[in-house]
C-alpha atoms as a PDB file:
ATOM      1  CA  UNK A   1      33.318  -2.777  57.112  1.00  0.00           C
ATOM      2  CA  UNK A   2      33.558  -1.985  60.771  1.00  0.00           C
ATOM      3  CA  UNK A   3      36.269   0.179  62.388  1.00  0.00           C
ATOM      4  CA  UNK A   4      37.002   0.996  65.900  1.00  0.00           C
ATOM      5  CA  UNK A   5      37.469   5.117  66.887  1.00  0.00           C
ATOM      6  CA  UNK A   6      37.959   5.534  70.337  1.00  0.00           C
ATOM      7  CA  UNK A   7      34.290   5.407  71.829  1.00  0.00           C
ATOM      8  CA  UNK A   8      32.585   5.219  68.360  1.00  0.00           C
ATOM      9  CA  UNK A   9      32.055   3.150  66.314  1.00  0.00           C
ATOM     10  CA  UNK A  10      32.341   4.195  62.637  1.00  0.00           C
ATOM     11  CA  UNK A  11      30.248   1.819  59.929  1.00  0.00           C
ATOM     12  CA  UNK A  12      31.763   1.809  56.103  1.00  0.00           C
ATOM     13  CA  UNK A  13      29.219   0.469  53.555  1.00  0.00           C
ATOM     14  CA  UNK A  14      30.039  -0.186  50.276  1.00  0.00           C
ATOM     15  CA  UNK A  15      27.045   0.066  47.632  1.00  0.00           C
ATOM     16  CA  UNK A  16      26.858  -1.786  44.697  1.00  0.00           C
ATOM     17  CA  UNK A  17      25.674  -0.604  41.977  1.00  0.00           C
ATOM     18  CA  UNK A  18      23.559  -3.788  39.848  1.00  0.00           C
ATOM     19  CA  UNK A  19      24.124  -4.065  36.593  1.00  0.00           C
ATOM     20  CA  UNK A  20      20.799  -3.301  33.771  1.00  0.00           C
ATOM     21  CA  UNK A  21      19.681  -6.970  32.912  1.00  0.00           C
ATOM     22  CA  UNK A  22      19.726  -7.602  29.377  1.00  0.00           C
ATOM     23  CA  UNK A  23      17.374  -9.546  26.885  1.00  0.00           C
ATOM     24  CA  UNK A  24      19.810 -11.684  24.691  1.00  0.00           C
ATOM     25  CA  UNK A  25      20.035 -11.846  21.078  1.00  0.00           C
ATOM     26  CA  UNK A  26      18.252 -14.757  19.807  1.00  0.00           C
ATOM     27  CA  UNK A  27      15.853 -14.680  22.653  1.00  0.00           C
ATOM     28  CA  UNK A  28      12.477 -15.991  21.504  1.00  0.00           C
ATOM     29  CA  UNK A  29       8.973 -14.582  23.569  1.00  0.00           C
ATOM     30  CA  UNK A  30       5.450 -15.807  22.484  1.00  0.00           C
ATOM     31  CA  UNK A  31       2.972 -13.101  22.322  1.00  0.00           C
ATOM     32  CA  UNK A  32      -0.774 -13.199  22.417  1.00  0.00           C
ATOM     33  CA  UNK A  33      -3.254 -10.900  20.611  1.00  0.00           C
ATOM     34  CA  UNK A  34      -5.072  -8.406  22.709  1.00  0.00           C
ATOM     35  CA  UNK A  35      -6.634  -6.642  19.813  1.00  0.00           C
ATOM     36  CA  UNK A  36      -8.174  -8.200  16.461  1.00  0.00           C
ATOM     37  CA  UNK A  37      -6.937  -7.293  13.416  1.00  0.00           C
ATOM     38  CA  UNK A  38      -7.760  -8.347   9.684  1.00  0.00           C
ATOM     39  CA  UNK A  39      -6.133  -7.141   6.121  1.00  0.00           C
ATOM     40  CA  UNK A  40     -10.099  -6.521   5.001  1.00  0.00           C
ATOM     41  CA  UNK A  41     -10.333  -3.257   7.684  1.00  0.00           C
ATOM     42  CA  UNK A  42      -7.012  -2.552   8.994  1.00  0.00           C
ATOM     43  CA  UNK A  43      -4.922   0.619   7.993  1.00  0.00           C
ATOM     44  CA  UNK A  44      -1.238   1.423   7.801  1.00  0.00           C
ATOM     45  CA  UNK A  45      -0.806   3.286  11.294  1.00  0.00           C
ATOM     46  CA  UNK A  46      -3.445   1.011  13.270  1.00  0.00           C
ATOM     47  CA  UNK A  47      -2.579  -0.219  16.935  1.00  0.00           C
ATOM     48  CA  UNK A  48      -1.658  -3.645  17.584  1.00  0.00           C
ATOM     49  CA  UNK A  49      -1.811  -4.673  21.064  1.00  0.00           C
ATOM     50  CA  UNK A  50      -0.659  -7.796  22.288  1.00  0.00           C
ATOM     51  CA  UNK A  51       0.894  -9.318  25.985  1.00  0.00           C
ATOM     52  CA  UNK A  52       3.666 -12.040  26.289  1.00  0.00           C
ATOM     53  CA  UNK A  53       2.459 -15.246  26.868  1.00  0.00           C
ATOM     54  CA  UNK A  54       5.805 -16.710  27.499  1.00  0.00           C
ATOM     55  CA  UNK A  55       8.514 -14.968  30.117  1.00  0.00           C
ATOM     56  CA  UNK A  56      11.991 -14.251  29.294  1.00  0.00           C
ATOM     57  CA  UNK A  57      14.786 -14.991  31.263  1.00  0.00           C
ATOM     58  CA  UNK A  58      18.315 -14.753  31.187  1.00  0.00           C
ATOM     59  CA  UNK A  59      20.958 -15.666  33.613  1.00  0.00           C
ATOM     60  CA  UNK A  60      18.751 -17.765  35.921  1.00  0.00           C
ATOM     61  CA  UNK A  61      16.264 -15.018  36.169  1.00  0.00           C
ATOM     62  CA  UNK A  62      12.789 -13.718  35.018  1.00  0.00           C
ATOM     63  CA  UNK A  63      13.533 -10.600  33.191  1.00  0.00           C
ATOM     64  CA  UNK A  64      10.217  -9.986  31.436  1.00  0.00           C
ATOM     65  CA  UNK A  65       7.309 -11.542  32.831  1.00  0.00           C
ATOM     66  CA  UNK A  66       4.111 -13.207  31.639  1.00  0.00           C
ATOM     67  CA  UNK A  67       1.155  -9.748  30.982  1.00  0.00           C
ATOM     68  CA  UNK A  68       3.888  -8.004  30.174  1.00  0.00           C
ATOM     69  CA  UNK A  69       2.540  -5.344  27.491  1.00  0.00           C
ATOM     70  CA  UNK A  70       3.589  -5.152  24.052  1.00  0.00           C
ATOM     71  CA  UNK A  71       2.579  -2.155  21.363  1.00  0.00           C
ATOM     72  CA  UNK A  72       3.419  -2.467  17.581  1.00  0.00           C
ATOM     73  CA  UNK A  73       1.488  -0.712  14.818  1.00  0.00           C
ATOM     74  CA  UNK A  74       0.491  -1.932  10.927  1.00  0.00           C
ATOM     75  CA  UNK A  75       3.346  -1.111   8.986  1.00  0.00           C
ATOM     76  CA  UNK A  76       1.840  -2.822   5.673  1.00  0.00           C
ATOM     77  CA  UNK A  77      -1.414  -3.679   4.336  1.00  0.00           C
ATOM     78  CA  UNK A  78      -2.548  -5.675   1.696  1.00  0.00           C
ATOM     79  CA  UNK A  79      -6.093  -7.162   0.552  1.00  0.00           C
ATOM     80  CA  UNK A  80      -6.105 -10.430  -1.297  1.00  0.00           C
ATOM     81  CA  UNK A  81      -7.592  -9.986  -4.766  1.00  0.00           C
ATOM     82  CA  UNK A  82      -9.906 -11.451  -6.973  1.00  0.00           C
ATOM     83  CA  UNK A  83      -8.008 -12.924  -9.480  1.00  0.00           C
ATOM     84  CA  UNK A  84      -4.372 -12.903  -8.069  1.00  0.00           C
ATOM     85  CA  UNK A  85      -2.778 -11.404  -5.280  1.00  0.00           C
ATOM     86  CA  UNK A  86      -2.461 -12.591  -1.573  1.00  0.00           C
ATOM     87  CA  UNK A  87      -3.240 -10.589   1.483  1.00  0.00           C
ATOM     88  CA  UNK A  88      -0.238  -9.520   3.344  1.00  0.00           C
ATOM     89  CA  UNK A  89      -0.148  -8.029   6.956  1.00  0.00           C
ATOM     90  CA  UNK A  90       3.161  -6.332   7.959  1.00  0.00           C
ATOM     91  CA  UNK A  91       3.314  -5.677  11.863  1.00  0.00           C
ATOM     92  CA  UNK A  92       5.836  -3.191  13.029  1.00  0.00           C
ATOM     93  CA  UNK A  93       6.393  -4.492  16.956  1.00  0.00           C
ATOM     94  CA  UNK A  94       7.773  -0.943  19.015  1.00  0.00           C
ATOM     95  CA  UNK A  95       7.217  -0.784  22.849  1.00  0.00           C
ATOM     96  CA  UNK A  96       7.713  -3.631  25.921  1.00  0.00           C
ATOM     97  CA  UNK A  97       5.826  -2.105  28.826  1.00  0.00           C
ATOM     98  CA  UNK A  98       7.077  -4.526  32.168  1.00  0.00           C
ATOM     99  CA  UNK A  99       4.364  -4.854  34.905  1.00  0.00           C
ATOM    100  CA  UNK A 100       6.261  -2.511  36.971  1.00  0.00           C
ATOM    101  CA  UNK A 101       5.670   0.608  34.596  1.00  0.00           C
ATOM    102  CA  UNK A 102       8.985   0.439  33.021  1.00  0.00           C
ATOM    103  CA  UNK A 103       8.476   0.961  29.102  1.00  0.00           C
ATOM    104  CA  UNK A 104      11.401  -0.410  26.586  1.00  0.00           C
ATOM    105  CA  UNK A 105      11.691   0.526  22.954  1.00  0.00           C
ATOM    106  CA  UNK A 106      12.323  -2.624  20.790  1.00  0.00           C
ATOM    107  CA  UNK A 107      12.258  -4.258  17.394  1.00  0.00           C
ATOM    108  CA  UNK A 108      11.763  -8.250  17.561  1.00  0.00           C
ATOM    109  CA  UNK A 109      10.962  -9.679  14.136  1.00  0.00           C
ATOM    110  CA  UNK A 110       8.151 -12.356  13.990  1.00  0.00           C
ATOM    111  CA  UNK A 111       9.249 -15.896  13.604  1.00  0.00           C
ATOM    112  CA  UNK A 112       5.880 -17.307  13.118  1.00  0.00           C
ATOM    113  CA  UNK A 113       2.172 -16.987  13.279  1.00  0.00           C
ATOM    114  CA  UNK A 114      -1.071 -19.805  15.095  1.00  0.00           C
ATOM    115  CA  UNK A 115      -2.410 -19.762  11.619  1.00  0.00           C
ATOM    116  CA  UNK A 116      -4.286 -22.564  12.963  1.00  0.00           C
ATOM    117  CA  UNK A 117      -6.328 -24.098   9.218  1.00  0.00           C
ATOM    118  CA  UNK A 118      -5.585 -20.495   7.671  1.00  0.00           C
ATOM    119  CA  UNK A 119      -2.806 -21.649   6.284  1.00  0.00           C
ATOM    120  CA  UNK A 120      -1.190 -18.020   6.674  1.00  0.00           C
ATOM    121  CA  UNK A 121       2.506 -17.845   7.908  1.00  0.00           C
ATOM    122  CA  UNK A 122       5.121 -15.426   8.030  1.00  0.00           C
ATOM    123  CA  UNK A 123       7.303 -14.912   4.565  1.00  0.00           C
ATOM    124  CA  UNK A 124      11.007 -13.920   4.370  1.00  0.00           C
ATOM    125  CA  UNK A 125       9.251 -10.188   4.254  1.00  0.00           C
ATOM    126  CA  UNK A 126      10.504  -7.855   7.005  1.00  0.00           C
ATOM    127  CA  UNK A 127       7.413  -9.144   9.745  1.00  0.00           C
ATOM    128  CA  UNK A 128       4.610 -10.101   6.883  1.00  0.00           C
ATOM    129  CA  UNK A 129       2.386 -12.409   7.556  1.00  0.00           C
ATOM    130  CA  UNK A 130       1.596 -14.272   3.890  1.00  0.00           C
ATOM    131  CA  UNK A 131      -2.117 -16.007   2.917  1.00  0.00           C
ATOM    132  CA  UNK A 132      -2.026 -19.005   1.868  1.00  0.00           C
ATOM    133  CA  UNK A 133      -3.220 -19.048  -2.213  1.00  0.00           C
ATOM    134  CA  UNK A 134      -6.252 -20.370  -3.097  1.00  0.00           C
ATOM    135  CA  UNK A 135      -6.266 -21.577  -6.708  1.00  0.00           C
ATOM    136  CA  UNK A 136      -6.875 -25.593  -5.012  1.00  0.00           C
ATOM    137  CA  UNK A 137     -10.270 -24.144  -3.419  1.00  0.00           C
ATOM    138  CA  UNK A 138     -10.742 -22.093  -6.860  1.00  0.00           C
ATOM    139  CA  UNK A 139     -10.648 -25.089  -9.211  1.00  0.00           C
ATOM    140  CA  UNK A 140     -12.935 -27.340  -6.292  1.00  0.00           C
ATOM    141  CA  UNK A 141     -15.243 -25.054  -6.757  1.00  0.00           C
ATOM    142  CA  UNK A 142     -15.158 -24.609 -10.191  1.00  0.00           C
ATOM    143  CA  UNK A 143     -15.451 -28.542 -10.659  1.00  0.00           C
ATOM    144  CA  UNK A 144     -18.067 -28.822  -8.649  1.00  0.00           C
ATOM    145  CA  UNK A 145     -20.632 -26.377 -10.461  1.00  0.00           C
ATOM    146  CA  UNK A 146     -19.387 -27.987 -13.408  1.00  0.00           C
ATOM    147  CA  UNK A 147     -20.622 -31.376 -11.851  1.00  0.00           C
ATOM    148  CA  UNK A 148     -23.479 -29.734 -10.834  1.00  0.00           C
ATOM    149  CA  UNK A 149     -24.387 -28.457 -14.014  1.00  0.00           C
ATOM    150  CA  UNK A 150     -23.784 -31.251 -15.754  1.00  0.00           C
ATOM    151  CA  UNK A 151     -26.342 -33.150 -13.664  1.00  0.00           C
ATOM    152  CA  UNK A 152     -28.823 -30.783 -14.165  1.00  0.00           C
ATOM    153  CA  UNK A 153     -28.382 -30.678 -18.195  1.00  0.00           C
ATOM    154  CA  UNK A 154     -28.417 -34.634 -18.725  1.00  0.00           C
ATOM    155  CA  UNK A 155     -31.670 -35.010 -16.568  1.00  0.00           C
ATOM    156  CA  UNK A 156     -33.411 -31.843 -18.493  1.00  0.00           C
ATOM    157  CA  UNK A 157     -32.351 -33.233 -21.958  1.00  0.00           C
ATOM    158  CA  UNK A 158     -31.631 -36.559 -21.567  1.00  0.00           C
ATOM    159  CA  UNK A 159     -28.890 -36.555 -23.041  1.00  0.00           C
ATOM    160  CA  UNK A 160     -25.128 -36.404 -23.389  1.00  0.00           C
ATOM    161  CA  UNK A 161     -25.211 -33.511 -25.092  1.00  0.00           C
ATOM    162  CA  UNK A 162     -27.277 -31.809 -22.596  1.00  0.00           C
ATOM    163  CA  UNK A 163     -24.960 -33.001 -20.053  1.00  0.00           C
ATOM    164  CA  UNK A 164     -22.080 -31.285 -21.794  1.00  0.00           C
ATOM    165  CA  UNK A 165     -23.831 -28.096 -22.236  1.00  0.00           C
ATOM    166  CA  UNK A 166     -24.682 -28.531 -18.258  1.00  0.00           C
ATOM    167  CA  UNK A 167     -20.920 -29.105 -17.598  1.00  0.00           C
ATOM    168  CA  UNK A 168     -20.223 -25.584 -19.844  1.00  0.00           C
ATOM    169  CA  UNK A 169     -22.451 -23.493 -17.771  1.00  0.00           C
ATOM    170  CA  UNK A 170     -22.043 -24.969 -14.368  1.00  0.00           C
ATOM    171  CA  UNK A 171     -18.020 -24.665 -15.179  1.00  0.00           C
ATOM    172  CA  UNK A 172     -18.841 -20.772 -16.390  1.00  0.00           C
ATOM    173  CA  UNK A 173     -20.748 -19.876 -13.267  1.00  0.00           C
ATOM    174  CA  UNK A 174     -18.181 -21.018 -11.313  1.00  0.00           C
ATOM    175  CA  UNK A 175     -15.669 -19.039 -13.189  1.00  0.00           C
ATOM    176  CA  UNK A 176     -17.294 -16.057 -12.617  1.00  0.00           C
ATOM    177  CA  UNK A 177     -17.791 -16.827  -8.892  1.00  0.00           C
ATOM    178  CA  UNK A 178     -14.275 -17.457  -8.424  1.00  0.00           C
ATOM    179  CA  UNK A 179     -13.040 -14.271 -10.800  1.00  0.00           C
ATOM    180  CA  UNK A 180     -15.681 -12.078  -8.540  1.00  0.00           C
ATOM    181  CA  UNK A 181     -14.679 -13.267  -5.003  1.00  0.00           C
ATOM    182  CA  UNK A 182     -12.138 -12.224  -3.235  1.00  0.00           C
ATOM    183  CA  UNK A 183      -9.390 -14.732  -1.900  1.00  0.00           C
ATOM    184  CA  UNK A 184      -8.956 -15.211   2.196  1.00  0.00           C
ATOM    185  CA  UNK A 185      -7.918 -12.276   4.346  1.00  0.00           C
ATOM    186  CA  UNK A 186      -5.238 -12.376   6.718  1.00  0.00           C
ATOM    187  CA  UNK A 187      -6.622 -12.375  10.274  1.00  0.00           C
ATOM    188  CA  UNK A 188      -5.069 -12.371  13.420  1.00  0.00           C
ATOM    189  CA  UNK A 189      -7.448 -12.822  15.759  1.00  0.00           C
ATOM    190  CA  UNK A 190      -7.882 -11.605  19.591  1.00  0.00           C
ATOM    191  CA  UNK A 191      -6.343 -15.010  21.889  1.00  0.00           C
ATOM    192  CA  UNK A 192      -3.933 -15.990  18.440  1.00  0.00           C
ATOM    193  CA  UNK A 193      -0.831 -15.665  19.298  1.00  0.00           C
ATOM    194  CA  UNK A 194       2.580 -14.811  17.431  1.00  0.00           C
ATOM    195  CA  UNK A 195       6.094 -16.352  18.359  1.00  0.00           C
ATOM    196  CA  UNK A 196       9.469 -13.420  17.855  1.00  0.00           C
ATOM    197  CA  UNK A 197      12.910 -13.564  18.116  1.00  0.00           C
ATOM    198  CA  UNK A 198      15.340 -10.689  19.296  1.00  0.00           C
ATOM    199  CA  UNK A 199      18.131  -9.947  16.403  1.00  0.00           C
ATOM    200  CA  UNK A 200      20.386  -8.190  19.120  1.00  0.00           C
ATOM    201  CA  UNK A 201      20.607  -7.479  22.665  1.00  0.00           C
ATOM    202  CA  UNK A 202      17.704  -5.176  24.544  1.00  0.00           C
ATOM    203  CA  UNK A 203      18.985  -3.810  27.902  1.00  0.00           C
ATOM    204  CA  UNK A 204      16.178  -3.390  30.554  1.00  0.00           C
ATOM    205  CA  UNK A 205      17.644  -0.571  32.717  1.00  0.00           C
END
């Protein structure tokens, strides 16, 4: 505002004060792995590192940009096992670091994972990623040493009955395969990326 005094001239500016831009609840960001990680090496208390992939905005504007940086840590690890048991991967998501410097505590939960032909996805669990079971792969493989075996006993004994004892062995070898492998890890691999949701507002001061 301008007011007149005599020779002088006396200029009134009023400052506003901008309020801190917010990140709304329900907001959903997809993040991309920086880092590697796998349920056969990692460790409860291992870095994850990851970047958005996706900006967020809110009123008309880019709050969080694309590289922005994003820590969590492994909160829960679990190998798959040999006879039953999946692999589970819990990731505890803590710190948004903006390009600017600016570093914001927060707690997203993960909505989903690029499982790609894993077939691992994220359970009702508090932020676990889930691997798919195995038993269809199990019994294939079991079928097929039976087939195998079979094969192999009929042409050595010419015979039914050789081709039944064939059919017992292959189908006990691949028993014991299946009972001494492990089923599939859970991987999240470096470039996968990892789609969260905000469960209430983060304000970005």
């Amino acid at each position: 505002m301008l007011l007149s005094s005599g020779s002088f001239l006396v200029i009134s500016l009023a400052a506003g004060v901008a309020g801190a831009a917010e990140i709304p609840r329900g907001a959903h960001v997809l993040l991309r792995m920086e880092n590697s990680i796998s349920t056969r090496t990692a460790q409860e208390g291992d870095y994850v590192y990851l970047k958005t992939a996706s900006p967020i905005s809110a009123d008309g504007q880019i709050i969080v940009p694309v590289d922005s940086y994003v820590q969590g840590v492994v909160a829960q690890t679990k190998r798959s096992g040999r006879v039953t048991g999946r692999a589970e991967l819990a990731i505890r998501l803590e710190t948004l670091t903006l390009t600017q410097g600016k570093v914001v505590k927060f707690a997203p939960h993960l909505s989903s994972v690029d499982s790609g032909d894993s077939g691992q996805k994220v359970t009702g669990k508090e932020n676990v990623v889930e691997q798919a079971p195995a038993r269809g792969k199990d019994a294939e493989r079991i079928a097929i040493l039976a087939g195998s075996g079979a094969s192999i006993g009929g042409i050595a004994d010419r015979s039914w009955k050789g081709a039944g004892i064939g059919a017992a062995a292959g189908s006990a070898v691949g028993l014991a395969s299946v009972l001494l492998t492990r089923g599939k890890e859970v991987e999240l691999r470096q470039g996968s990326t990892l789609d969260v949701v905000f469960d209430r507002p983060v304000a970005i001061e």
